[in-house]
Structures are given as C-alpha cells and as structure tokens.
Protein backbone atom coordinates (compact mmCIF):
# COMPACT_ATOMS: atom_id res chain seq x y z
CA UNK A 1 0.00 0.00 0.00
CA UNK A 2 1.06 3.28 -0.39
CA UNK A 3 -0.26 6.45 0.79
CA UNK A 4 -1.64 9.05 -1.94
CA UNK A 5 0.27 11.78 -0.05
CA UNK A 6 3.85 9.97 -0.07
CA UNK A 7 4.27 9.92 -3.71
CA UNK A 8 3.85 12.40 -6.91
CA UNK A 9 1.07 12.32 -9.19
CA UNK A 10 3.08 11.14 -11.75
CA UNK A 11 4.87 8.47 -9.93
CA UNK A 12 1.66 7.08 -8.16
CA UNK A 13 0.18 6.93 -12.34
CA UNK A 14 3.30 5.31 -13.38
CA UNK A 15 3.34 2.58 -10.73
CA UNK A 16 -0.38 2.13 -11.38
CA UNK A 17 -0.33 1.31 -15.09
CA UNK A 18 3.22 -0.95 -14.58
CA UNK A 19 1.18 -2.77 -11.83
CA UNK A 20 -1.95 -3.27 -14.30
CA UNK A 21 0.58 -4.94 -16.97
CA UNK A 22 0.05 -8.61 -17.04
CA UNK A 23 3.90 -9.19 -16.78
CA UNK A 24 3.33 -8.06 -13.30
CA UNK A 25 0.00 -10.09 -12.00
CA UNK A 26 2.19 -12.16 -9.70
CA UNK A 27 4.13 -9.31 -8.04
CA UNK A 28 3.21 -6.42 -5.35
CA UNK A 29 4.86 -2.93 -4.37
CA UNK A 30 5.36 -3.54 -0.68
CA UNK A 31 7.10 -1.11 1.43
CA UNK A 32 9.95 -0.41 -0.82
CA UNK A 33 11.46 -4.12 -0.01
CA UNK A 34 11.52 -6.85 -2.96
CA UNK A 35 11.95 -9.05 0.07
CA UNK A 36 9.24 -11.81 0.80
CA UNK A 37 8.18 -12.08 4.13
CA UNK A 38 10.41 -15.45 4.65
CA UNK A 39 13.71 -13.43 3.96
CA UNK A 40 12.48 -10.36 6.09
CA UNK A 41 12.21 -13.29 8.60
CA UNK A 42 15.25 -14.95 8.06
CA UNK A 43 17.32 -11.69 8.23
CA UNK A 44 15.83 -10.38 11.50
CA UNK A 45 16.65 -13.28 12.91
CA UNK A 46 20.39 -12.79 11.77
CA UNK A 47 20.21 -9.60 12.85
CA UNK A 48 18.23 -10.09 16.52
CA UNK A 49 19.47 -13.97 17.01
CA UNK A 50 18.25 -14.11 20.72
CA UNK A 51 14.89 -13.31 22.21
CA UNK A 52 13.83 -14.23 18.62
CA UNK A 53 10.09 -15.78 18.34
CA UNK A 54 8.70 -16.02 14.44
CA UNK A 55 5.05 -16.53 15.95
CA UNK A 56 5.75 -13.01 17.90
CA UNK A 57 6.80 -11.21 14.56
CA UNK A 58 4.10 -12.81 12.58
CA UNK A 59 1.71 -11.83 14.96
CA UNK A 60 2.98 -7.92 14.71
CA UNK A 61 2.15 -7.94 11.50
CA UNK A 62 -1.53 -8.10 12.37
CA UNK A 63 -1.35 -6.10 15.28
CA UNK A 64 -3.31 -2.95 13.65
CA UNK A 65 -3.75 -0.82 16.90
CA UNK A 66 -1.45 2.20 15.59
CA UNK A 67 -2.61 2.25 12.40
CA UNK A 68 -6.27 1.88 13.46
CA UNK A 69 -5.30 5.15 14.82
CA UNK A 70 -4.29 6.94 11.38
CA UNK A 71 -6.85 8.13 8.59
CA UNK A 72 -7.23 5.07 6.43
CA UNK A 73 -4.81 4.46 4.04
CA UNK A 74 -5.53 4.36 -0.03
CA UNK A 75 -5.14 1.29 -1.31
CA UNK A 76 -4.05 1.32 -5.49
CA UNK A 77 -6.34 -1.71 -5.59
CA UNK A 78 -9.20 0.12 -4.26
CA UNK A 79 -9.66 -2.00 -1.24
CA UNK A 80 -10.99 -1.06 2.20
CA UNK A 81 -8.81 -1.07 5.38
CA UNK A 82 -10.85 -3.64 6.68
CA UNK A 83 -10.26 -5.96 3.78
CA UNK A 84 -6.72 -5.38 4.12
CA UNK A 85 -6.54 -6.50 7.63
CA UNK A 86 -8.30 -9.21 7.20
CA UNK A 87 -6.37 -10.28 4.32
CA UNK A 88 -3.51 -9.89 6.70
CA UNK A 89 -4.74 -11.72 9.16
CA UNK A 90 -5.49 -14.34 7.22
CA UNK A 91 -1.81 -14.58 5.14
CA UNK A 92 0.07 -14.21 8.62
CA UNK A 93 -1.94 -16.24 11.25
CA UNK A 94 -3.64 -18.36 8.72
C-alpha cells in the first residue's frame, strides 16, 4: 500500500499502469522491499538472534492498533482497510 500523499502524481500513475501490466500479476509494491516475508524473517533473525520468536513477529504484523489510529490508508487496488486487515490476518496467522 502506499499512501496518496507519499508519492507524486506522476509516480503514483506510473506505478499504477506498470502494476496493471500482465507481466506483473504475480508481483506487489510492498514497502519499498523486494523481500518476501520469509527473507524479512530470516534476516531479522540474523540480525536479533536471541529473544527471537517467528510466531511473535508474525503476529505484529496483524497487530493494527497504531494504524487503526491513522486516517485510512488508499489502497491502489481500491480496497478497504478492513479488507486489508483481514487479508492480513489471514496470510500471517492463517
């Protein structure tokens, strides 16, 4: 997701028609990382080897309590935040 406000006009159109190609239907833009959430894993737990509990960091990731706080975000997809999280939910916690 990105927030409207964070990018330019032009960038935000740009990203939206490379993201509509079909090249692209298996991919996401995801916070700036072409990492998938198994190597964001595996290199936090490099980084933070002790006191390290995958369930714990999983779990953050559906942990929407700050951002319930914010305005909700725009989705490119047109989605609703409460899709989102659930989709979240779902992906992290199964």
């Amino acid at each position: 997701m990105l927030h409207y406000e964070t990018v330019t006009p032009y960038l935000r159109n740009t990203l939206m028609r490379l993201m509509a190609d079909a090249t692209f239907d298996s991919f996401r833009l995801v916070g700036g990382t072409s990492h998938s959430v198994t190597e964001m894993l595996d290199l936090y737990e490099k980084r933070y080897p002790y006191n390290y509990s995958r369930e714990d960091i999983l779990r953050g990731f559906t942990n929407f309590d700050k951002a319930d706080a914010e305005p909700d975000p725009m989705c490119l997809f047109h989605k609703d935040w409460d899709v989102i999280k659930r989709d979240l939910t779902e992906t992290f916690l199964g």
